[in-house]
C-alpha atoms as a PDB file:
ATOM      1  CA  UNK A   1     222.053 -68.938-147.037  1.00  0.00           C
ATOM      2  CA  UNK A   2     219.935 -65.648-147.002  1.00  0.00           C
ATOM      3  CA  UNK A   3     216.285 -65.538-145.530  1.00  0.00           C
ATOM      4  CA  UNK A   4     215.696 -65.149-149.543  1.00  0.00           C
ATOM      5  CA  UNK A   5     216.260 -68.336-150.715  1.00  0.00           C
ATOM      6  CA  UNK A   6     215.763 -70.605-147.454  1.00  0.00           C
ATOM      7  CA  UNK A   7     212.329 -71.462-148.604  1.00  0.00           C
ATOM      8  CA  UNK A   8     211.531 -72.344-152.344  1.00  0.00           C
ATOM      9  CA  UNK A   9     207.919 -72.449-151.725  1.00  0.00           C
ATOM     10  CA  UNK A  10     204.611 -71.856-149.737  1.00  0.00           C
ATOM     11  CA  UNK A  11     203.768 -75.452-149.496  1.00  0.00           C
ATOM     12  CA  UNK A  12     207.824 -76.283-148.302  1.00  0.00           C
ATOM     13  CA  UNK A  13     207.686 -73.530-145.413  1.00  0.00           C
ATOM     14  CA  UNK A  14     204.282 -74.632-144.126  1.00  0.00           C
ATOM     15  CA  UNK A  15     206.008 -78.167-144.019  1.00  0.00           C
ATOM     16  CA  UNK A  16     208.498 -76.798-142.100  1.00  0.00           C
ATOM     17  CA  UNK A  17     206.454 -74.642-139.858  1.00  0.00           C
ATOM     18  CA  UNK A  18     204.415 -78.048-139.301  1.00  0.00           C
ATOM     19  CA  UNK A  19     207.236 -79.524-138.495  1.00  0.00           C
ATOM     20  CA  UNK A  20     207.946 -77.646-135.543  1.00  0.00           C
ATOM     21  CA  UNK A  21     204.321 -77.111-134.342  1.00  0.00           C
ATOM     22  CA  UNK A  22     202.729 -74.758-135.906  1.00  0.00           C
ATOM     23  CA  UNK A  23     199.804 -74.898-137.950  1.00  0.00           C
ATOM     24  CA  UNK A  24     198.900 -71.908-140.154  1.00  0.00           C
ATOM     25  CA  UNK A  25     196.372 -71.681-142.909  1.00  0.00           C
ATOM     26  CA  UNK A  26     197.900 -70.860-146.316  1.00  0.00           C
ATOM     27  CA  UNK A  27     197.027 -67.204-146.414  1.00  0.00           C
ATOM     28  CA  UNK A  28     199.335 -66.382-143.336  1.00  0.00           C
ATOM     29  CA  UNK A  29     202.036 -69.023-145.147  1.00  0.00           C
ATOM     30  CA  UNK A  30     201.431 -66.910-147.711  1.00  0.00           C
ATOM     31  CA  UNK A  31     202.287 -63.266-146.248  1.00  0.00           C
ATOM     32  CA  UNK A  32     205.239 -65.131-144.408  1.00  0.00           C
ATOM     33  CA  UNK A  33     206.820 -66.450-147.666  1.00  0.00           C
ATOM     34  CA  UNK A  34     206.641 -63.114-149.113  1.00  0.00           C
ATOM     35  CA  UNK A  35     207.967 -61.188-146.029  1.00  0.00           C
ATOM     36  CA  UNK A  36     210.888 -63.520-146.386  1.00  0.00           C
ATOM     37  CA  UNK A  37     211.328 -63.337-150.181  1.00  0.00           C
ATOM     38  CA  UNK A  38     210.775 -59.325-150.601  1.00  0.00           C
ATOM     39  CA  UNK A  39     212.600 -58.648-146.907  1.00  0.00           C
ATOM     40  CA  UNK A  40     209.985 -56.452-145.702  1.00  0.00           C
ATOM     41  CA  UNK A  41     208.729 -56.654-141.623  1.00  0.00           C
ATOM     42  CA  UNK A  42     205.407 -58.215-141.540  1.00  0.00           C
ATOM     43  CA  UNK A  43     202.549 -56.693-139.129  1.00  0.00           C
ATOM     44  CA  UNK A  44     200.225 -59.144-137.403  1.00  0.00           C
ATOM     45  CA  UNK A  45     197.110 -58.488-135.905  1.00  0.00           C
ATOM     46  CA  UNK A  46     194.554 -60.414-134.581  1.00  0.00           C
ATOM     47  CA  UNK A  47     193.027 -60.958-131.224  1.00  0.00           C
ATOM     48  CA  UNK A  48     194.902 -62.384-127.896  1.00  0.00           C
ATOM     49  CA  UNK A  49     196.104 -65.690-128.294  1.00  0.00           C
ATOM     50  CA  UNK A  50     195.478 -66.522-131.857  1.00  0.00           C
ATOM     51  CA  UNK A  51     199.317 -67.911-132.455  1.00  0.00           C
ATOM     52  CA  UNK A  52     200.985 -64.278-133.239  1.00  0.00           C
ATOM     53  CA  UNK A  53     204.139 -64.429-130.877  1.00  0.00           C
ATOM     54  CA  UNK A  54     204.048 -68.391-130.933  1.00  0.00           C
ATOM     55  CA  UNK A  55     204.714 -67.670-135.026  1.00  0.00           C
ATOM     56  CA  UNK A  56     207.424 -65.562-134.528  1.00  0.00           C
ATOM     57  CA  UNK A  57     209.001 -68.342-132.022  1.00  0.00           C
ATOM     58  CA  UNK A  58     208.258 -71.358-135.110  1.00  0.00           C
ATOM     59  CA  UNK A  59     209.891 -69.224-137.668  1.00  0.00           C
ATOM     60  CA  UNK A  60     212.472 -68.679-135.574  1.00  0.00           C
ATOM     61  CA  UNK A  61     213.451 -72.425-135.356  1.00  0.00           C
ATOM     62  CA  UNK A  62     212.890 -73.080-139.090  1.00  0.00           C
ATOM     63  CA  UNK A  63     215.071 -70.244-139.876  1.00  0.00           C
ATOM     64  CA  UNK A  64     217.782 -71.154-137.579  1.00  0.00           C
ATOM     65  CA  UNK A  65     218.409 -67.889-136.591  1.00  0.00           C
ATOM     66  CA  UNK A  66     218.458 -66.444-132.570  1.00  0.00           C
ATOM     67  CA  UNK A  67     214.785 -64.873-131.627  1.00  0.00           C
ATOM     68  CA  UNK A  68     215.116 -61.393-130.438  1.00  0.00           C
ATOM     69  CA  UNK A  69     211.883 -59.895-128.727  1.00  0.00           C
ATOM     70  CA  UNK A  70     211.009 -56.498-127.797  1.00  0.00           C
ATOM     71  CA  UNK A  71     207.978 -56.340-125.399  1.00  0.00           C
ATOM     72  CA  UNK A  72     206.150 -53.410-126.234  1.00  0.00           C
ATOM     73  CA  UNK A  73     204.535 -51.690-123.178  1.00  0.00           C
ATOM     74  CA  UNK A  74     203.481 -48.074-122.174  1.00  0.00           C
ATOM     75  CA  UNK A  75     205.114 -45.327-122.231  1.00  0.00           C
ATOM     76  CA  UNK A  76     208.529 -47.592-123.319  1.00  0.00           C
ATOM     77  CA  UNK A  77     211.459 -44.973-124.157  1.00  0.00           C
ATOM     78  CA  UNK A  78     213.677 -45.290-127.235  1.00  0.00           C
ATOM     79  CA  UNK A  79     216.737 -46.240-125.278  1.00  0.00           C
ATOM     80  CA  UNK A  80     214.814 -49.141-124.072  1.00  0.00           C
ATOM     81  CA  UNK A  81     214.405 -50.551-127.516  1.00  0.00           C
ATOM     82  CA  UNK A  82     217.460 -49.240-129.436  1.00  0.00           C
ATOM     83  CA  UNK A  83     220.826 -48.786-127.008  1.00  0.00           C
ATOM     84  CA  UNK A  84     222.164 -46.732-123.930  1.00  0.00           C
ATOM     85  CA  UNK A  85     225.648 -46.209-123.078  1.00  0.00           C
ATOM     86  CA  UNK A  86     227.640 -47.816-120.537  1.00  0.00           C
ATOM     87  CA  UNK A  87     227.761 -44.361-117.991  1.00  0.00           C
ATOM     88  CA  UNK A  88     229.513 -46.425-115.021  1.00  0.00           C
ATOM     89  CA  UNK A  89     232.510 -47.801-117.260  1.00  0.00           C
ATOM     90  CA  UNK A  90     232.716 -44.502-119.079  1.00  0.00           C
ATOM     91  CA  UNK A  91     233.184 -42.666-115.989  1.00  0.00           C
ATOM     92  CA  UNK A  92     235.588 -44.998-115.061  1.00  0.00           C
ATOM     93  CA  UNK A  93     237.289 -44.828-118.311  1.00  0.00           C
ATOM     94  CA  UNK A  94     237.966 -41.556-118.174  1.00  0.00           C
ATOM     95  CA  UNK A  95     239.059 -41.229-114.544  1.00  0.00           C
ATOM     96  CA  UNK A  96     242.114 -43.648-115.785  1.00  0.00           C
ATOM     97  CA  UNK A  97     242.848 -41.833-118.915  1.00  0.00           C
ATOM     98  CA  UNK A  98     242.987 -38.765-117.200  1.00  0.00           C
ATOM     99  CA  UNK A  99     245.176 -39.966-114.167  1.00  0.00           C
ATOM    100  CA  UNK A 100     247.409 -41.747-116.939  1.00  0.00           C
ATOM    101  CA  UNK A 101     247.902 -38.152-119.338  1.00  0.00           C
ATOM    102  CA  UNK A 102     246.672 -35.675-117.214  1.00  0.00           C
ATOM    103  CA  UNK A 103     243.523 -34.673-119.540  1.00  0.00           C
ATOM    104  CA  UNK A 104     241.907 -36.150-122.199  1.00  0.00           C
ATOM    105  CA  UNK A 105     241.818 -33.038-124.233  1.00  0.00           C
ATOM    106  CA  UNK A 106     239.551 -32.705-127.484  1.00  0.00           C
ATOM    107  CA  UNK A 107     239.558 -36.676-127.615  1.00  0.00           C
ATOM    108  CA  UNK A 108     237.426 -37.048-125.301  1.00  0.00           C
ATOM    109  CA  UNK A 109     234.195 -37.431-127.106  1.00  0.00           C
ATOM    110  CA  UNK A 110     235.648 -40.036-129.252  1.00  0.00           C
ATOM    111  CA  UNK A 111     237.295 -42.156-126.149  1.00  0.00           C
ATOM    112  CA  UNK A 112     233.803 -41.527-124.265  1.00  0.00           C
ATOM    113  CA  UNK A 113     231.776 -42.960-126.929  1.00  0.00           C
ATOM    114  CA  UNK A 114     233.140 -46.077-128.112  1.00  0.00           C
ATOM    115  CA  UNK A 115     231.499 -49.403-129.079  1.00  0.00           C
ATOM    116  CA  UNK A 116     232.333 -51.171-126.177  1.00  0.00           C
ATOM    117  CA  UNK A 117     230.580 -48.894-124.002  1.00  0.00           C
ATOM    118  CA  UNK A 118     227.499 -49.266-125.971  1.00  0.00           C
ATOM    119  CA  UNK A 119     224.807 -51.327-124.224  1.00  0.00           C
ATOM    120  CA  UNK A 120     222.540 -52.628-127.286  1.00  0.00           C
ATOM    121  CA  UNK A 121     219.373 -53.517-127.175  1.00  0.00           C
ATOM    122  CA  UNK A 122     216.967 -55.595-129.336  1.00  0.00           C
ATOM    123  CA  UNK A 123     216.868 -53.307-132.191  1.00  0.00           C
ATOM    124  CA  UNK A 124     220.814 -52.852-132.628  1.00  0.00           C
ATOM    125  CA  UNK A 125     220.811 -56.423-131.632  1.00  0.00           C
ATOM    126  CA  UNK A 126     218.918 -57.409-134.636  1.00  0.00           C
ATOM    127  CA  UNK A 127     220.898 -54.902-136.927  1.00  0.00           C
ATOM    128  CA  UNK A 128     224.590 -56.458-135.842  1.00  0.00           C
ATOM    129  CA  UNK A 129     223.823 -60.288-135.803  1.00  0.00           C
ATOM    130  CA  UNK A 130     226.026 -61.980-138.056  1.00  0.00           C
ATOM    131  CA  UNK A 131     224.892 -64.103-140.903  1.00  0.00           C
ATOM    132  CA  UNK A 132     222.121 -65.067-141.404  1.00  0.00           C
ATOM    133  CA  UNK A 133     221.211 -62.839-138.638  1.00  0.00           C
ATOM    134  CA  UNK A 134     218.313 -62.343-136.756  1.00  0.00           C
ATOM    135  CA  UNK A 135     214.271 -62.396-136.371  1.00  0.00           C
ATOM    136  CA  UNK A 136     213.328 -59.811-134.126  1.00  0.00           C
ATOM    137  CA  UNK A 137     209.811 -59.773-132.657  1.00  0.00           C
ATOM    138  CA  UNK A 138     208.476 -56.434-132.041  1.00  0.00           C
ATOM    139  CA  UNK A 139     205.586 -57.523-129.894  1.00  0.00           C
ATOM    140  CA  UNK A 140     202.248 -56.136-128.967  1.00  0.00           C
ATOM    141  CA  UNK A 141     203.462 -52.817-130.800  1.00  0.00           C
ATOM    142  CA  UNK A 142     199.732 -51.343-130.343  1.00  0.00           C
ATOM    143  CA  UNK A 143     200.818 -51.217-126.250  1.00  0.00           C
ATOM    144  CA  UNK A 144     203.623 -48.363-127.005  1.00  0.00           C
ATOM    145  CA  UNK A 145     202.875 -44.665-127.622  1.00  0.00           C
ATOM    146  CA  UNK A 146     202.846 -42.974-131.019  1.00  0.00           C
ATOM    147  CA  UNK A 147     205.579 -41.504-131.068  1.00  0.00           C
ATOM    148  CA  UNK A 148     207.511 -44.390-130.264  1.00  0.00           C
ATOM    149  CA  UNK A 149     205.640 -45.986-133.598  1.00  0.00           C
ATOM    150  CA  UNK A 150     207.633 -42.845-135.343  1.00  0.00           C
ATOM    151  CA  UNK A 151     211.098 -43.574-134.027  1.00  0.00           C
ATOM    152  CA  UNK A 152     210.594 -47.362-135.104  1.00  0.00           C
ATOM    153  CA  UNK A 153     209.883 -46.183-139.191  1.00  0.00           C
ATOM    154  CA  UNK A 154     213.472 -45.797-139.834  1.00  0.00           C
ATOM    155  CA  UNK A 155     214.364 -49.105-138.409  1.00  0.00           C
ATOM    156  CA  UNK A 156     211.110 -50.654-140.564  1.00  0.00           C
ATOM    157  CA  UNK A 157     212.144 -48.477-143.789  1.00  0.00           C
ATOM    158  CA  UNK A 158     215.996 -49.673-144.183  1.00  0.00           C
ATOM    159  CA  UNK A 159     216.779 -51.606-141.335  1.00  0.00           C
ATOM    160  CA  UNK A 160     219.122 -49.199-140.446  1.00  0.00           C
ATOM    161  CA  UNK A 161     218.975 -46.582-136.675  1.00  0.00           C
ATOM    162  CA  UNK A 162     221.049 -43.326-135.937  1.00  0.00           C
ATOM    163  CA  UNK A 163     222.663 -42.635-132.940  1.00  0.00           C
ATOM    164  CA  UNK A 164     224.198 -39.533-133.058  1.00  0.00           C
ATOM    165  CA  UNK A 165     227.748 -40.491-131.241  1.00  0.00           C
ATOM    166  CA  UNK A 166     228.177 -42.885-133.716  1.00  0.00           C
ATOM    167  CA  UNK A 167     226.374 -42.202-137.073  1.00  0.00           C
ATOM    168  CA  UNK A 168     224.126 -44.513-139.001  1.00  0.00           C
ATOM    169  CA  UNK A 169     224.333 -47.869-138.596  1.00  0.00           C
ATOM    170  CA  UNK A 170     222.760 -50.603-141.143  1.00  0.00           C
ATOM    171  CA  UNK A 171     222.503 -53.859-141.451  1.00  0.00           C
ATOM    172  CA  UNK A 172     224.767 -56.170-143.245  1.00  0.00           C
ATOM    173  CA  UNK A 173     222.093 -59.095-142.847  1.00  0.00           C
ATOM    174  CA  UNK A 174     218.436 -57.702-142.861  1.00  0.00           C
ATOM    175  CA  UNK A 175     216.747 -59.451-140.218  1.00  0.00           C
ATOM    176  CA  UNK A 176     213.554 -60.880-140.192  1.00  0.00           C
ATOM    177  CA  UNK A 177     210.850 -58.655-138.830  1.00  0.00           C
ATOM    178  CA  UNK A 178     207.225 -59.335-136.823  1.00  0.00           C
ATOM    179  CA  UNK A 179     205.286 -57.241-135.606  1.00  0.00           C
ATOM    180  CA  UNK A 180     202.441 -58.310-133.428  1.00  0.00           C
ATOM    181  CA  UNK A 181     199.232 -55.627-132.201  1.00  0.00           C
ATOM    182  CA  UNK A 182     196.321 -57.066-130.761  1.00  0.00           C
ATOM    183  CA  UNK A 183     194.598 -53.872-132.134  1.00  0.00           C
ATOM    184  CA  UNK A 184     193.609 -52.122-128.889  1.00  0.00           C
ATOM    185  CA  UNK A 185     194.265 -49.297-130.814  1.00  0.00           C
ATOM    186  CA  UNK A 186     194.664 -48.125-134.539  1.00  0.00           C
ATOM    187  CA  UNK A 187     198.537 -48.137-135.667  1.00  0.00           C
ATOM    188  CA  UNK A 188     200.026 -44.983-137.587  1.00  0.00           C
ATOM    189  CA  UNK A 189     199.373 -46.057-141.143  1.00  0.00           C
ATOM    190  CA  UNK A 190     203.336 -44.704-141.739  1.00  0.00           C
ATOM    191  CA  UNK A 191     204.159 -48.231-140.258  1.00  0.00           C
ATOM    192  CA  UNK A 192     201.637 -49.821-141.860  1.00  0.00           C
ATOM    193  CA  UNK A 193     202.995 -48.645-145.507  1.00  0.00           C
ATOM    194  CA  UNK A 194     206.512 -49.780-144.162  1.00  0.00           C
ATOM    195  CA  UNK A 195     205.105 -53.356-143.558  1.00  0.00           C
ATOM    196  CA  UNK A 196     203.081 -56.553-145.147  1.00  0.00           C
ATOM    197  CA  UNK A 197     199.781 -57.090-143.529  1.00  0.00           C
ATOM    198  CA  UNK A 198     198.014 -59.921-142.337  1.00  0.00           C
ATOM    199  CA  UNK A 199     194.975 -60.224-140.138  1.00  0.00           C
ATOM    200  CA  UNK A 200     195.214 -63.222-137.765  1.00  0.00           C
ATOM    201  CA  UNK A 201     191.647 -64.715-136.560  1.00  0.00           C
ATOM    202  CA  UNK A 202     190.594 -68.544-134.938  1.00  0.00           C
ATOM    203  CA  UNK A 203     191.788 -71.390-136.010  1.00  0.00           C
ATOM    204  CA  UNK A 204     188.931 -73.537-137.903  1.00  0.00           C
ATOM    205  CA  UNK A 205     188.169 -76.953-136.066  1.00  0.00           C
ATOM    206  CA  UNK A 206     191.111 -79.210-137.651  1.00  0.00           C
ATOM    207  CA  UNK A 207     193.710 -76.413-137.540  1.00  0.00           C
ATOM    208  CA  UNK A 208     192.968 -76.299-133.632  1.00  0.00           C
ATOM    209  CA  UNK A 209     192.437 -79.987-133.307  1.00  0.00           C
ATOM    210  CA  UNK A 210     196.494 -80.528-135.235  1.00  0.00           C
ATOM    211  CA  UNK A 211     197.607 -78.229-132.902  1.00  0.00           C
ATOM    212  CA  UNK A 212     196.447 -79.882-129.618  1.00  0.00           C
ATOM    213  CA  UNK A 213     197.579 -82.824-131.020  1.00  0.00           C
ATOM    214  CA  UNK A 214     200.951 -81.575-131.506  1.00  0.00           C
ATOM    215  CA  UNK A 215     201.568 -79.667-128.477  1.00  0.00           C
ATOM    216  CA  UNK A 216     199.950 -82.099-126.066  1.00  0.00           C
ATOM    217  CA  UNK A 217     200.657 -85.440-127.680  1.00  0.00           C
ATOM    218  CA  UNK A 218     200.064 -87.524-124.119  1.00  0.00           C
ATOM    219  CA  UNK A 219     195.952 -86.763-124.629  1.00  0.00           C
ATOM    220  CA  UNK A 220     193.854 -88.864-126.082  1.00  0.00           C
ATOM    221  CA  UNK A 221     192.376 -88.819-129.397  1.00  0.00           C
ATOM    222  CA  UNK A 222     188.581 -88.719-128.000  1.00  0.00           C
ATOM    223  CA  UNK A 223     190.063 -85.478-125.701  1.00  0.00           C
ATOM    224  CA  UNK A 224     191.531 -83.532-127.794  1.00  0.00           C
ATOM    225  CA  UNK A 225     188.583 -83.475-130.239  1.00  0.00           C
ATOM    226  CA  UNK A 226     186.263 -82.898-127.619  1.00  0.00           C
ATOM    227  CA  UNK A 227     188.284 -79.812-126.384  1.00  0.00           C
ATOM    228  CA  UNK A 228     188.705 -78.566-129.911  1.00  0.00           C
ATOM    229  CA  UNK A 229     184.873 -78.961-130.426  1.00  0.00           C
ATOM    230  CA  UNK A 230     183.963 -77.072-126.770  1.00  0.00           C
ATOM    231  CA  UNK A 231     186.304 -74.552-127.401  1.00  0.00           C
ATOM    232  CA  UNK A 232     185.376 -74.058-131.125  1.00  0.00           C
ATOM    233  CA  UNK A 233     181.676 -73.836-130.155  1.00  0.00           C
ATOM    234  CA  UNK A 234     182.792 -70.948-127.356  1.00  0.00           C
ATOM    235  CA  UNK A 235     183.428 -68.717-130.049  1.00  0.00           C
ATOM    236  CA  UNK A 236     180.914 -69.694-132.466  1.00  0.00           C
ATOM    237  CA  UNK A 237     177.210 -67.738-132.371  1.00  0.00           C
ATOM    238  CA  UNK A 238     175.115 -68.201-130.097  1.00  0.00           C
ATOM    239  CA  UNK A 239     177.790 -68.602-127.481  1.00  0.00           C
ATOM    240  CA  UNK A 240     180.177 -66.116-128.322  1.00  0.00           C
ATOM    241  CA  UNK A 241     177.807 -62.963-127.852  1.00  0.00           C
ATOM    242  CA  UNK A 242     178.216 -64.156-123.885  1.00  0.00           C
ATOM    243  CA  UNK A 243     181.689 -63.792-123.148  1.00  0.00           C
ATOM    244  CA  UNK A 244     184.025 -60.814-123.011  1.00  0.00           C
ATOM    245  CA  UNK A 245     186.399 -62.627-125.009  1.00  0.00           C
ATOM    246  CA  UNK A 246     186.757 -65.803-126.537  1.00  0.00           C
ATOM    247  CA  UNK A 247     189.494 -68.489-125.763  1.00  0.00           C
ATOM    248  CA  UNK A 248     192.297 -68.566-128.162  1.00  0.00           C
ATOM    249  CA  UNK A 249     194.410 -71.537-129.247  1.00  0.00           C
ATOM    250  CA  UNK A 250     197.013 -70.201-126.697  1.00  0.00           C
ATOM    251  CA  UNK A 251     194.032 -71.203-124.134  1.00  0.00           C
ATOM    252  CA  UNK A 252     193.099 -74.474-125.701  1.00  0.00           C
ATOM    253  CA  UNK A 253     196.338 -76.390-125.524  1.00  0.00           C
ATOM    254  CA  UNK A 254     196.844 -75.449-121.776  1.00  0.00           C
ATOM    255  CA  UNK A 255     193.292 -76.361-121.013  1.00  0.00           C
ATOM    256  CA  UNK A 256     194.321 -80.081-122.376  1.00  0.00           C
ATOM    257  CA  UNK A 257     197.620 -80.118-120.755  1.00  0.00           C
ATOM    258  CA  UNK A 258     195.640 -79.120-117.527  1.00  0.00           C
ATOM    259  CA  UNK A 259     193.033 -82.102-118.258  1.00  0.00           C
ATOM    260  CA  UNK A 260     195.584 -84.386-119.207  1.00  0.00           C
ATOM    261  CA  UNK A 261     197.151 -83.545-115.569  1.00  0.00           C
ATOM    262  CA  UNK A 262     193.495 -84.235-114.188  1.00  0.00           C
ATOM    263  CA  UNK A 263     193.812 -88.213-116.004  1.00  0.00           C
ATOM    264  CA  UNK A 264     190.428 -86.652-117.761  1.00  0.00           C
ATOM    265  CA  UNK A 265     189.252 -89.195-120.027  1.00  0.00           C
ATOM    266  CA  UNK A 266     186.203 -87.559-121.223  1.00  0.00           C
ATOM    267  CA  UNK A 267     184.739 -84.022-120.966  1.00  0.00           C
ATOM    268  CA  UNK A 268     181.585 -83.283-118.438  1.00  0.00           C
ATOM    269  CA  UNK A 269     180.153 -80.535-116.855  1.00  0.00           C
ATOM    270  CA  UNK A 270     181.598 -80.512-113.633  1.00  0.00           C
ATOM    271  CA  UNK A 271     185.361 -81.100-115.117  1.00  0.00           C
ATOM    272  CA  UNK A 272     184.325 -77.981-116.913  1.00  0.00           C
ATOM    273  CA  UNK A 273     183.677 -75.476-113.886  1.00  0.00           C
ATOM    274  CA  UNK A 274     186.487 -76.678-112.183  1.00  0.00           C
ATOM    275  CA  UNK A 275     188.796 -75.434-114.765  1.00  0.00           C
ATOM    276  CA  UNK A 276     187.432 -73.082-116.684  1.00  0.00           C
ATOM    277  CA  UNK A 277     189.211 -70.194-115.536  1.00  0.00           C
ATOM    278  CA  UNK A 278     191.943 -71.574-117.416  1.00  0.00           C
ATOM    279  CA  UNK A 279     189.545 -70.717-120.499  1.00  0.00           C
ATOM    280  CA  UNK A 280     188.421 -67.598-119.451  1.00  0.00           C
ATOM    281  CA  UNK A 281     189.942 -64.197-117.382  1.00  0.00           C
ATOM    282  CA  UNK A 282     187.057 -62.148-116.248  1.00  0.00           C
ATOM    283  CA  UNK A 283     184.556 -63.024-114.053  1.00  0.00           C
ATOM    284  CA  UNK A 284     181.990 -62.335-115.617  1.00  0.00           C
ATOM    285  CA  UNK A 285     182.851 -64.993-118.435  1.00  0.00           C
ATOM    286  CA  UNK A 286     183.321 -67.245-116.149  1.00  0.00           C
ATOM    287  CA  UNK A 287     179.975 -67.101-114.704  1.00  0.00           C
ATOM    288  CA  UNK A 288     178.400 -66.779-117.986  1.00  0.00           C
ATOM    289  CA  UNK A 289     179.667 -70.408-118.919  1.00  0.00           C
ATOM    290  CA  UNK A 290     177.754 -72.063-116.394  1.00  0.00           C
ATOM    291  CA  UNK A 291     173.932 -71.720-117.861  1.00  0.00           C
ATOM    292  CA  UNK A 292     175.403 -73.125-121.080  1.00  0.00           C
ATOM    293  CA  UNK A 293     177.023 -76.292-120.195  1.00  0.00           C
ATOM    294  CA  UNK A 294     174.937 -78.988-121.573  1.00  0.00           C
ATOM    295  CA  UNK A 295     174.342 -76.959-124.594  1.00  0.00           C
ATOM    296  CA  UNK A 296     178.140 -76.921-125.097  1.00  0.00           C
ATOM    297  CA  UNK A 297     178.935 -80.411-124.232  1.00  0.00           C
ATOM    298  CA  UNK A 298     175.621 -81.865-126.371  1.00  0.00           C
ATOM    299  CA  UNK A 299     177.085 -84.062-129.163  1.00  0.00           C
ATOM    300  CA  UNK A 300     177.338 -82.422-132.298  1.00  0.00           C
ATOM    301  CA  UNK A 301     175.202 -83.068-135.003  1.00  0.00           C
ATOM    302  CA  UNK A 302     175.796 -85.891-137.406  1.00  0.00           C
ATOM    303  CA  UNK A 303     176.761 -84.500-140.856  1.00  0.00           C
ATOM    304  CA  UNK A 304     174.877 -84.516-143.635  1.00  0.00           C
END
């Protein structure tokens, strides 16, 4: 069964998706179900922590097929994402071809640079898995150069790479393709054309609040929607405007795993500022939260 016809609909993949964990609204359901259906990659931005890799991981599992994850970084070279030959067992290849026939003559090349002394990484990884082959997670491709963004088109294009020893090699399964950015810089719109888009922001309150529930089933009711409420208030206005950054759902469930650890029963003010730098990074944010405690913890309004 092809990644084509896993899924009949929008509403039976978010079941599934649900059924592992993760809780998407229907627009991202959306531009997943057609990134299956049309086989195109699918580029997903949004901010640190909203659920981009943790997507990638779900679909994965629904898909049933192995998750294969290139970590974008700095200044990452080609061979580091595509393949780079075995030079050790090559040199010792031809030492004992040479010993056994005395040269190896114009053959060389083609005894030198064989499959098996290919080392493959994730992208010819993702090209040879068998059926029904592979999701590869290109992650945090904003952290790479440009022109590693321009060696990645032809893979994104026709999931297919050249090497010149060997030629062109394509995929007999196209595998499922993510790419994450968290946008700390603008992509080449070449790989935009070559992918579907969708922006990832914050979960709204009940999206957050199924998700703690999932992931940390041993709280209780009254925490989890107290940490989905604090949390969602941290990156609402007023509050938001005060912090660097705002905590993500990545943030939120280990905050309640780390207050379910604590036997917390109930959020207060000093539980708060004891482990808030699970919340927040910078120092500055951290500070910033303490002026704004009761205001944060007040009950919410009854609604209308």
């Amino acid at each position: 069964m092809t990644a084509k016809d896993t899924f009949k609909s929008i509403d039976e993949l978010a079941q599934a998706l649900e059924g592992v964990g993760y809780f998407a609204e229907r627009r991202l359901i959306t531009a997943v179900f057609l990134s299956l259906k049309l086989e195109r990659p699918l580029l997903l931005e949004g901010e640190p922590g909203v659920g981009k890799t943790e997507l990638a991981k779900a679909l994965a599992k629904v898909l049933g097929r192995p998750l294969i994850r290139l970590q974008c970084y700095d200044g990452m070279e080609q061979r580091e994402a595509l393949y780079e030959w075995n030079h050790a067992a090559q040199l010792l290849h031809m030492r004992a071809a040479a010993s056994d026939s005395g040269a190896l003559g114009h053959d060389m090349e083609r005894e030198l640079y064989q499959q098996r002394f290919l080392v493959k990484r994730p992208l010819l990884q993702a090209l040879q898995t068998p059926a029904p082959g592979a999701l590869l997670l290109i992650d945090e491709v904003d952290r790479a150069d440009e022109p590693f963004e321009a060696f990645l088109l032809e893979y994104l294009g026709e999931y297919q790479v050249s090497i010149p020893e060997l030629g062109t090699i394509q995929a007999d399964v196209a595998p499922v393709t993510l790419l994450t950015s968290n946008r700390t810089r603008d992509l080449n719109d070449a790989v935009k054309r070559r992918c579907l888009y969708q922006w990832m922001d914050y979960p709204d309150r009940e999206r957050e609040l199924a998700v703690v529930r999932s992931q940390v089933p041993e709280a209780s009711a009254q925490l989890t929607e107290q940490v989905a409420e604090f949390v969602g208030r941290l990156r609402s206005q007023p509050f938001a405007s005060a912090f660097q950054r705002a905590p993500g759902i990545a943030e939120s469930v280990e905050w309640a795993k780390a207050l379910v650890a604590l036997d917390t029963l109930t959020l207060d003010p000093e539980v708060v500022q004891d482990t808030v730098g699970i919340l927040f990074k910078q120092r500055e944010d951290i500070a910033a939260i303490t002026p704004l405690l009761n205001d944060l913890l007040a009950p919410a309004p009854p609604a209308i």
